[in-house]
Protein backbone atom coordinates (compact mmCIF):
# COMPACT_ATOMS: atom_id res chain seq x y z
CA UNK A 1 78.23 74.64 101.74
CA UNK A 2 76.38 76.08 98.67
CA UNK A 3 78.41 77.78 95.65
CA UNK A 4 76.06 79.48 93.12
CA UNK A 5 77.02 81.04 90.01
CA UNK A 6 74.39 83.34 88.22
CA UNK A 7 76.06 85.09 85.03
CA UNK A 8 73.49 88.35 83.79
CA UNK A 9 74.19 89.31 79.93
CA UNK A 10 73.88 92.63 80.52
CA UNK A 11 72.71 95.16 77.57
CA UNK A 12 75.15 98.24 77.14
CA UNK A 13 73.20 100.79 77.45
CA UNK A 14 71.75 99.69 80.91
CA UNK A 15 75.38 98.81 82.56
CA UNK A 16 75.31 101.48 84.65
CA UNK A 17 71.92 101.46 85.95
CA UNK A 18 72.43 97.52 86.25
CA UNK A 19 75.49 98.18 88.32
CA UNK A 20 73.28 100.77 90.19
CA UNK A 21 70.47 98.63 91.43
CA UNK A 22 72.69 95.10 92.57
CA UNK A 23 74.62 97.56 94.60
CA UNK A 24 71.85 97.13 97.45
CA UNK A 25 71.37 93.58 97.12
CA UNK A 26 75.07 93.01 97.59
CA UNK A 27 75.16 95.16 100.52
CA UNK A 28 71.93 93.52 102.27
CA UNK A 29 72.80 90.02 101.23
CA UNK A 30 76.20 90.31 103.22
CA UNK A 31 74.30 90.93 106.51
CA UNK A 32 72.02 88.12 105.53
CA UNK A 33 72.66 85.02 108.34
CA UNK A 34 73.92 82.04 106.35
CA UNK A 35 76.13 83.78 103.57
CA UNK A 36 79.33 83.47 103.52
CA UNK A 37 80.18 85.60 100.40
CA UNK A 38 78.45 87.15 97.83
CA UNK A 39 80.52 89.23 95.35
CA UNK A 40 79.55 90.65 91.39
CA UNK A 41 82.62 90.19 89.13
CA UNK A 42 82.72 91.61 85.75
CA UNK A 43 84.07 88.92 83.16
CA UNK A 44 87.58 88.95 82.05
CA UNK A 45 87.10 89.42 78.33
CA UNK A 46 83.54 90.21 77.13
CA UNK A 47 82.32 93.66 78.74
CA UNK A 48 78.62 93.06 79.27
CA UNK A 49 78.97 89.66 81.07
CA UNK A 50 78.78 89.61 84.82
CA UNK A 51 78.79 86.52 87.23
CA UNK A 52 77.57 86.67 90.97
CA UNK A 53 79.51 84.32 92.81
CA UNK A 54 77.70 83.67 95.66
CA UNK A 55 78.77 81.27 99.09
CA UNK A 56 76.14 80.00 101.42
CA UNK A 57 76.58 77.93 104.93
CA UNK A 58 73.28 75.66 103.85
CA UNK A 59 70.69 75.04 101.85
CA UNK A 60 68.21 77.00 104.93
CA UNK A 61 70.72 80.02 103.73
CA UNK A 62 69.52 79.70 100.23
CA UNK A 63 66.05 79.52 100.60
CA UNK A 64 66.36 82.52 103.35
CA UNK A 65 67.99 84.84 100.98
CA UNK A 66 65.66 83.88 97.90
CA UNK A 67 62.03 85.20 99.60
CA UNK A 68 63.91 88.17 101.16
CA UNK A 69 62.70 91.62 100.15
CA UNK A 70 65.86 92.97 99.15
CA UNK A 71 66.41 89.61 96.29
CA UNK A 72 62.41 89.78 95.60
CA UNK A 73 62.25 93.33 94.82
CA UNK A 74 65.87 93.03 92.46
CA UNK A 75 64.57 89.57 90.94
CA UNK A 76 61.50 91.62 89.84
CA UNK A 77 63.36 94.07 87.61
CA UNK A 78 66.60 91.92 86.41
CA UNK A 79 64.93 90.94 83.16
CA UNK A 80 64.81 94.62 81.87
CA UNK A 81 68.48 94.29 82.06
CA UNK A 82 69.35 91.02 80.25
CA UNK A 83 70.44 90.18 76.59
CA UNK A 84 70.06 86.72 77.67
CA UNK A 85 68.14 84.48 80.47
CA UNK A 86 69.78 84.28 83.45
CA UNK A 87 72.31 81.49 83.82
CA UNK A 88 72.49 79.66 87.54
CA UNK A 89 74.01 76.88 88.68
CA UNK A 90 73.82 75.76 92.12
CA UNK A 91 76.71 73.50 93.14
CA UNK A 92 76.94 71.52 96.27
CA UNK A 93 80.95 71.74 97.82
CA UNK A 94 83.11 71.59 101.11
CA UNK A 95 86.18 73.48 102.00
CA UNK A 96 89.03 71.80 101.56
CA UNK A 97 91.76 73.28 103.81
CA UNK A 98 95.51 72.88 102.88
């Protein structure tokens, strides 16, 4: 399984419109073959900071989602949104059932 965290640094005055155009990504990537979850969460205590929190069955999942159109086409305009680079880290991981 592949766990991916990608934290945007979102600037304030484009929030909205940020939250605006992720809302189809999300929506496409869950239909995607491969993923397993793929949910936006706003961080606890600074306002502007979002982390995408993303499960995939495989690598093969990964590489799927990252040349589809729907990831291409948001890709293209995240930058206009960020304070910061974006942050990713890609982390390799099994569920452990209790």
């Amino acid at each position: 399984m592949i766990i991916i965290h990608a934290v945007f640094h979102v600037k304030p005055d484009l929030k909205v419109q940020f939250l605006e155009e992720v809302k189809p990504l999300i929506a496409a990537t869950h239909a995607e073959e491969g993923n397993l979850s793929y949910d936006l969460y706003n961080h606890a205590e600074q306002e502007n900071v979002y982390i995408m929190v993303e499960t995939w069955l495989d690598s093969e999942a990964v590489s799927s989602h990252n040349t589809s159109s729907h990831f291409t086409a948001f890709a293209a305009k995240a930058g206009e949104f960020l304070t910061a680079p974006l942050d990713v880290k890609v982390y390799n991981g099994e569920q452990i059932n209790k």
